[in-house]
Protein backbone atom coordinates (compact mmCIF):
# COMPACT_ATOMS: atom_id res chain seq x y z
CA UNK A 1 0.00 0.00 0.00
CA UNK A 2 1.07 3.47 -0.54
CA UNK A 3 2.84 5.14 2.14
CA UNK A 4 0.37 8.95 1.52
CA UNK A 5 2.94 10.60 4.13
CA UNK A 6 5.87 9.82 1.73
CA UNK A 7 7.00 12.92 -0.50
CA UNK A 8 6.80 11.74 -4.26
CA UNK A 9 10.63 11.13 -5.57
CA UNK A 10 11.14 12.59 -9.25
CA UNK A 11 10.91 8.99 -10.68
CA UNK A 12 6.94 8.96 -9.12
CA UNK A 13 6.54 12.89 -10.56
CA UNK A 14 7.97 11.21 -14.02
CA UNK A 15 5.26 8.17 -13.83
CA UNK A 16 2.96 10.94 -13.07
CA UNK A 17 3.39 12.92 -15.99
CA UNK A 18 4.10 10.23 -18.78
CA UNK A 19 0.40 8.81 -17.41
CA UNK A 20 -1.28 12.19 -18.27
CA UNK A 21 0.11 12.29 -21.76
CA UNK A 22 -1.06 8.61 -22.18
CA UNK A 23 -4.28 9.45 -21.06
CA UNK A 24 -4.57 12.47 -22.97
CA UNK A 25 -3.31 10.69 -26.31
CA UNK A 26 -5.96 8.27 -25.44
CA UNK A 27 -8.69 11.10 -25.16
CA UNK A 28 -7.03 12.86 -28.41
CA UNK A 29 -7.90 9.26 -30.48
CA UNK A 30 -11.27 8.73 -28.75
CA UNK A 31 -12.44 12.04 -29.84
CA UNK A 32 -11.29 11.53 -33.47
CA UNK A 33 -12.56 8.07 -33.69
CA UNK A 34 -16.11 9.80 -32.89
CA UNK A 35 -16.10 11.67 -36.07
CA UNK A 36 -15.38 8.64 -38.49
CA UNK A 37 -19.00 8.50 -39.08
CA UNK A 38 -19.18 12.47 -40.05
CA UNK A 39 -16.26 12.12 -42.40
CA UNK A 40 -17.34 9.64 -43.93
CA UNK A 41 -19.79 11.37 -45.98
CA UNK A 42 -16.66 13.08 -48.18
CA UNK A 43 -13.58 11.54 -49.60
CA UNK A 44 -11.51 14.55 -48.53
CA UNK A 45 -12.64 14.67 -45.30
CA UNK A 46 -12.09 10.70 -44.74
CA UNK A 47 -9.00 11.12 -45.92
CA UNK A 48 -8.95 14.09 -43.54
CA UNK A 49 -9.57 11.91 -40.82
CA UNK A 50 -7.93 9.00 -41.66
CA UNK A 51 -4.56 10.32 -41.72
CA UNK A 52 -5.08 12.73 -38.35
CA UNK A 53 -6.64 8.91 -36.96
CA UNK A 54 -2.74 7.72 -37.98
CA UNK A 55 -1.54 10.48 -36.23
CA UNK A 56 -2.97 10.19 -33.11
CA UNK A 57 -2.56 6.53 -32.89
CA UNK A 58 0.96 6.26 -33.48
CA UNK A 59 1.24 9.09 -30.65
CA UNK A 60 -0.34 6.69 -28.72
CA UNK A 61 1.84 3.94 -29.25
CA UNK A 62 4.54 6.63 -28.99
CA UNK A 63 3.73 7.78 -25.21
CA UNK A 64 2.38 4.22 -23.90
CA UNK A 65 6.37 2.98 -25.12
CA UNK A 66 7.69 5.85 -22.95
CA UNK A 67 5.75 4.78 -20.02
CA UNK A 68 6.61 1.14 -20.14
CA UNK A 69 10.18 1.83 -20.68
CA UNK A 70 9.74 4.22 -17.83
CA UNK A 71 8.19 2.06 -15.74
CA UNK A 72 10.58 -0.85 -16.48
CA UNK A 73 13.79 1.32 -15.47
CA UNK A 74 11.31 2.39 -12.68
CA UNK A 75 11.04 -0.92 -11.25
CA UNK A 76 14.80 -1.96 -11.60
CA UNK A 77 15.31 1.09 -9.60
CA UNK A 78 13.20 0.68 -7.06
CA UNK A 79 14.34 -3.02 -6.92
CA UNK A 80 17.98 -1.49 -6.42
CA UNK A 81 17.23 0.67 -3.83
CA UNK A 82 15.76 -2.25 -1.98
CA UNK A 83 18.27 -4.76 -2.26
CA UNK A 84 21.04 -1.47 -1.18
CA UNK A 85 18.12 -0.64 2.01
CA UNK A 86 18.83 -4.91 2.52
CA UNK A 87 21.83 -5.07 2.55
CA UNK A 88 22.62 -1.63 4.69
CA UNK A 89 20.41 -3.49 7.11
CA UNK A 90 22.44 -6.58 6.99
CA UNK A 91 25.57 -4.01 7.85
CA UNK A 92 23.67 -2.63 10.61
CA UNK A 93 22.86 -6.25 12.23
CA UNK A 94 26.28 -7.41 11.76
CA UNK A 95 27.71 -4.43 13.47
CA UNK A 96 25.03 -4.54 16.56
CA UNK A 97 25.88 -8.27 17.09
CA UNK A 98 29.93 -7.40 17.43
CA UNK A 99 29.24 -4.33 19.45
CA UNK A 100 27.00 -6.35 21.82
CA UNK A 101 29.67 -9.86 21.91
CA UNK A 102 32.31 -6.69 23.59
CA UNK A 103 29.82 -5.72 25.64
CA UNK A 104 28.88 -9.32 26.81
CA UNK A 105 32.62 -9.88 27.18
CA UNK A 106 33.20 -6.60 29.13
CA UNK A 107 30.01 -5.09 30.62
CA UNK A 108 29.15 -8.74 31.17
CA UNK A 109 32.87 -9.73 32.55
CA UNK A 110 31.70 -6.80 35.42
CA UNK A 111 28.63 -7.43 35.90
CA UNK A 112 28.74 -11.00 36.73
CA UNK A 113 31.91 -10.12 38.91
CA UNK A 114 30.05 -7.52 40.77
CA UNK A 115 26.53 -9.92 41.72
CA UNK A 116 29.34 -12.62 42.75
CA UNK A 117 31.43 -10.36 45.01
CA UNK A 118 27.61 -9.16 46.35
CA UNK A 119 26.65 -12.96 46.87
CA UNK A 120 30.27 -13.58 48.90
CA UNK A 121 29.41 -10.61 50.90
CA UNK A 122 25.75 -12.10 51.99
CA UNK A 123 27.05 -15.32 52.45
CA UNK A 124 29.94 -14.04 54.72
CA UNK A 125 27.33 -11.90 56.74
CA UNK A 126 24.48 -14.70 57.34
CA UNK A 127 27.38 -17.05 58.67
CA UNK A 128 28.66 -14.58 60.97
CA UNK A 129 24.94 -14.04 62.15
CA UNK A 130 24.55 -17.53 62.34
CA UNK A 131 27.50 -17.63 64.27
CA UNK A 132 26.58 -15.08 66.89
CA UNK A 133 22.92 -15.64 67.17
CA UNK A 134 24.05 -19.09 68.87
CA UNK A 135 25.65 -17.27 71.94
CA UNK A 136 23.39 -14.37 71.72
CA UNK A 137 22.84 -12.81 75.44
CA UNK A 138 19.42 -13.07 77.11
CA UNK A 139 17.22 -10.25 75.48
CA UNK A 140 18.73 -9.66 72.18
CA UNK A 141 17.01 -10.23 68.97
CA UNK A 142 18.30 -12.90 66.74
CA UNK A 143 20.65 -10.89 63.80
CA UNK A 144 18.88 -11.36 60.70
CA UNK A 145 20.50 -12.44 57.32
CA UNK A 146 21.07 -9.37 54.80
CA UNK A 147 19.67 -11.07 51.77
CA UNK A 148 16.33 -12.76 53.64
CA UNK A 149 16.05 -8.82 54.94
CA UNK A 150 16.39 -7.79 51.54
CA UNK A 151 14.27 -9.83 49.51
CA UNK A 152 11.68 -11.52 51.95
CA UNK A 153 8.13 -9.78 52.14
CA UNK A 154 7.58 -9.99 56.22
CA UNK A 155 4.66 -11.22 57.68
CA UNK A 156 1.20 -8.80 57.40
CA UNK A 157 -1.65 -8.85 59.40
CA UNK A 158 -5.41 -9.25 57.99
CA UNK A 159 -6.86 -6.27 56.71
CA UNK A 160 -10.83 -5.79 56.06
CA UNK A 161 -11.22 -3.83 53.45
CA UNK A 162 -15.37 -3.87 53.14
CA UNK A 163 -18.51 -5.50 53.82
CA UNK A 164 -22.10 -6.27 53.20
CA UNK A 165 -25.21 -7.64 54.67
CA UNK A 166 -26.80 -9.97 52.67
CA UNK A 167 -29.35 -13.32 52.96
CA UNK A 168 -28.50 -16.96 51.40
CA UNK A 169 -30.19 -19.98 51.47
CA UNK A 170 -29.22 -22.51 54.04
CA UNK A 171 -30.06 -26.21 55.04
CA UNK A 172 -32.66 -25.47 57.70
CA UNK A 173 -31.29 -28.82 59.76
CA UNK A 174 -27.49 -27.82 59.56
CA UNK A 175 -26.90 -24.02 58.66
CA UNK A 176 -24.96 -25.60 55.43
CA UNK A 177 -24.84 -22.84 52.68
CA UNK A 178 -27.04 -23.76 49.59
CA UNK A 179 -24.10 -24.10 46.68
CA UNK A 180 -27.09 -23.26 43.93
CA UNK A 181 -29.34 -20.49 45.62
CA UNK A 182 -31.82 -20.48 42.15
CA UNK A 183 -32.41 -23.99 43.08
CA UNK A 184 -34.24 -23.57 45.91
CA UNK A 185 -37.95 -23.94 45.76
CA UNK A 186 -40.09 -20.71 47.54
CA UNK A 187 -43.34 -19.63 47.54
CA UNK A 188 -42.72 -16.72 50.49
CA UNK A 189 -38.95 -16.40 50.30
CA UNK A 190 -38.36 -17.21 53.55
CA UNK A 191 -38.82 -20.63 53.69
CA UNK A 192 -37.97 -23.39 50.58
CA UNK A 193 -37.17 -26.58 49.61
CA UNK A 194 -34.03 -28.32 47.64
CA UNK A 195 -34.17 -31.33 45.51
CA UNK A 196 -31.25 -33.09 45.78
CA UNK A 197 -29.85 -35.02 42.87
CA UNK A 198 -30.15 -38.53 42.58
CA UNK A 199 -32.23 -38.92 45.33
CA UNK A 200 -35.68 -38.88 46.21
CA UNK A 201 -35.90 -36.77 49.19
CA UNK A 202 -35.94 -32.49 49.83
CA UNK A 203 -33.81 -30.66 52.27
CA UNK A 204 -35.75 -27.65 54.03
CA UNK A 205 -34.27 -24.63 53.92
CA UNK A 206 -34.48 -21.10 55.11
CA UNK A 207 -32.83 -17.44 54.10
CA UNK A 208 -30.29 -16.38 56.69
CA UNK A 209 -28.24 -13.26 57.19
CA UNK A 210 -24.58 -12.92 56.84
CA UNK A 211 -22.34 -10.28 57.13
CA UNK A 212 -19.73 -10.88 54.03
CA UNK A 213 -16.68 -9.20 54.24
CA UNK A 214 -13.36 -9.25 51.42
CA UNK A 215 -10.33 -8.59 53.24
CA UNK A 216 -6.36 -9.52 52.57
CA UNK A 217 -5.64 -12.79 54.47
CA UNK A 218 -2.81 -12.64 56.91
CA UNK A 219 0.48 -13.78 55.71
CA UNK A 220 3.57 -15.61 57.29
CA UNK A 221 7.24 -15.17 56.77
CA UNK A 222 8.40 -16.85 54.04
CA UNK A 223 12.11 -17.49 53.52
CA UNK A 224 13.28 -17.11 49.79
CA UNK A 225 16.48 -19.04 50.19
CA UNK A 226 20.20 -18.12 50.38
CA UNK A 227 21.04 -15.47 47.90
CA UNK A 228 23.30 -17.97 46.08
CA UNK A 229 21.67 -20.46 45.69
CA UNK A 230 19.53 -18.51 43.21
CA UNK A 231 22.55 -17.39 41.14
CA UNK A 232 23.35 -19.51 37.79
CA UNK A 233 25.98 -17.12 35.65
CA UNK A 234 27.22 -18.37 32.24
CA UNK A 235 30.76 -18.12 31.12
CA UNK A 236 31.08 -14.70 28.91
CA UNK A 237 33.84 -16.04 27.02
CA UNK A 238 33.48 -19.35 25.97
CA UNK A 239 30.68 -22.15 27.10
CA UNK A 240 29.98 -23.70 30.29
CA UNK A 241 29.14 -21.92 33.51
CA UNK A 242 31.48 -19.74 35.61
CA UNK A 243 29.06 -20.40 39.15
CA UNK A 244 26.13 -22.77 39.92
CA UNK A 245 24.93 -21.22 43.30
CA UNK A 246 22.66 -24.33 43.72
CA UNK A 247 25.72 -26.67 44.55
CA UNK A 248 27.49 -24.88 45.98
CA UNK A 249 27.37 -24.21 50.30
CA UNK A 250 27.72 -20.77 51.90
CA UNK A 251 31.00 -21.84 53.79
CA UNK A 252 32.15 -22.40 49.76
CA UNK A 253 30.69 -19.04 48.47
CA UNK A 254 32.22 -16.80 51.82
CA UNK A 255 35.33 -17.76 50.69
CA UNK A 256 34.94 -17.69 46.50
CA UNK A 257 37.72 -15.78 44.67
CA UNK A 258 35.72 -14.27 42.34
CA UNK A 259 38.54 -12.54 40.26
CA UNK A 260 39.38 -16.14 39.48
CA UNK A 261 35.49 -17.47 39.09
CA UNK A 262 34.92 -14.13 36.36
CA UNK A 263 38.44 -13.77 34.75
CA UNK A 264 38.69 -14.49 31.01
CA UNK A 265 40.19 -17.70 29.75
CA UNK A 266 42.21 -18.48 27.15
CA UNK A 267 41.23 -20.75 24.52
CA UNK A 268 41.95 -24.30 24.60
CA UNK A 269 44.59 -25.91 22.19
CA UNK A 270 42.97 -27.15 19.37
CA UNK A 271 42.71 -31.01 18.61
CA UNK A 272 45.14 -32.55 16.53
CA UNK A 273 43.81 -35.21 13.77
CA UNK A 274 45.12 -37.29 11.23
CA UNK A 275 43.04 -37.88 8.03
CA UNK A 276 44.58 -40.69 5.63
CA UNK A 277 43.75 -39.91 1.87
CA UNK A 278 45.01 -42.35 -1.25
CA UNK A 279 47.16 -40.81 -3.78
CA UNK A 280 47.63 -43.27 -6.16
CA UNK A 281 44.67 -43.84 -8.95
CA UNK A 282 43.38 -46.70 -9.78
CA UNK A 283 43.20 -49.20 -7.15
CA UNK A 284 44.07 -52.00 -6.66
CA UNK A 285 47.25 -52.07 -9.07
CA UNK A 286 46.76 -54.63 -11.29
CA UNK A 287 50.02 -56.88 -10.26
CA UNK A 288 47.10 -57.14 -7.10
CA UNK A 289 44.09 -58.68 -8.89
CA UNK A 290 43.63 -62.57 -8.04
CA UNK A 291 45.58 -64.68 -10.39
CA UNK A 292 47.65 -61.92 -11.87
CA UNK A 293 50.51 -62.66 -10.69
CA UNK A 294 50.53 -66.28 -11.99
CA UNK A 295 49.81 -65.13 -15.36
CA UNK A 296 52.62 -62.54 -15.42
CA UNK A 297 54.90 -65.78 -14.07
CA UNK A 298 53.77 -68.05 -16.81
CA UNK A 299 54.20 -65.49 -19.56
């Protein structure tokens, strides 16, 4: 579809104005053709005609040539400019992806270092709380861990937030809610019946009030795990992983040297292999073939 906010190039003003000559060509031989009958009525006249009827047409064919050839360099143009708009896209990607494998390796390379030295640090402070909050004096709060502080929500208390009156059908015998309150057959409203399914009997039942209230439910600590543990950080320059929190302890993490856990490697030696190829053409040689050998002998 058209783009109507794009400005028309010269090549569309070009199209534009070779169409208007065809048309009006076209319009020049319709009108002529319109007179054949009138001219024919005098041999001078046809003849008249006939030769401006030449005229026109061939200016026809004349301006419908220049638009097709037009249109033809027109469309290898525009086929150019899209395979160049391609291909300068192409450069683009190319450059993004090697601008973003330096960041990975450097950006990245600090990053990864800087959550790691953060992860030694928590570990390091929940042993030493652990450590304390075994001899802790009468009175003294236990010391909490830095990342449960962090990153756990705390406990909250319920909280009403609003409420209603209403009236529901219950079991008249037990006070049990009715599940489907259309069900239940009334004549006054304040006093029904309930067929229950697959049986053959009716439970009574009667409206009741009830105060019905939405509120947020009140919520317990909940501990998200060690820091850590959470932490699974790929190697930046090469495959594998540089630290798999999950297996590891927080004695081993207190004590990680993460210079060594983030510093680049260098790249492994490459295999060595040894591919046989035959060099000699044909094969076998011919002193080889059964019974050759014998025949050569007897010769």
């Amino acid at each position: 579809m058209r783009n109507p906010f794009r400005k028309p190039s010269e090549a569309d003003k070009r199209t534009a104005a070779l169409r208007a000559d065809l048309e009006a060509a076209r319009a020049k031989l319709a009108e002529i053709d319109a007179g054949k009958a009138a001219a024919r009525v005098d041999s001078v006249a046809f003849a008249k005609w006939s030769t401006e009827r030449n005229a026109a047409a061939l200016e026809v064919d004349r301006r419908a040539g220049l638009f097709e050839t037009h249109e033809t360099e027109a469309d290898a143009a525009r086929r150019a400019e899209a395979d160049a708009a391609v291909r300068r896209e192409i450069a683009a990607a190319r450059k993004a992806a090697n601008d973003l494998a330096a960041r990975i390796r450097t950006d990245g390379q600090r990053i990864a270092a800087e959550l790691l030295q953060l992860a030694k640090e928590a570990a390091q402070q929940a042993l030493d709380a652990k450590r304390l909050n075994e001899t802790l004096p009468d009175g003294e709060a236990p010391i909490p861990a830095a990342d449960i502080l962090a990153r756990d929500l705390g406990p909250e208390d319920r909280k009403d937030l609003r409420s209603r009156t209403t009236e529901l059908w219950v079991v008249a015998d037990d006070g049990r809610i009715v599940g489907d309150q259309a069900a239940v057959a009334t004549n006054d409203g304040v006093t029904g019946s309930l067929h229950v399914a697959g049986a053959s009997i009716r439970w009574r039942c009667v409206r009741r009030k009830f105060r019905e209230v939405e509120f947020h439910p009140r919520t317990l600590p909940d501990w998200p795990g060690d820091f850590f543990s959470l932490i699974r950080l790929p190697r930046l320059d090469g495959p594998g992983l540089a630290f798999d929190g999950a297996l590891m302890t927080p004695e081993t993490v207190a004590t990680l040297d993460v210079a060594a856990a983030t510093a680049p490697r260098k790249r492994p030696p490459r295999p060595t292999q040894v591919e046989l190829i035959p060099a000699d053409r044909p094969w076998p040689p011919k002193a080889a073939l059964p019974g050759e050998a014998d025949r050569n002998a007897a010769a």
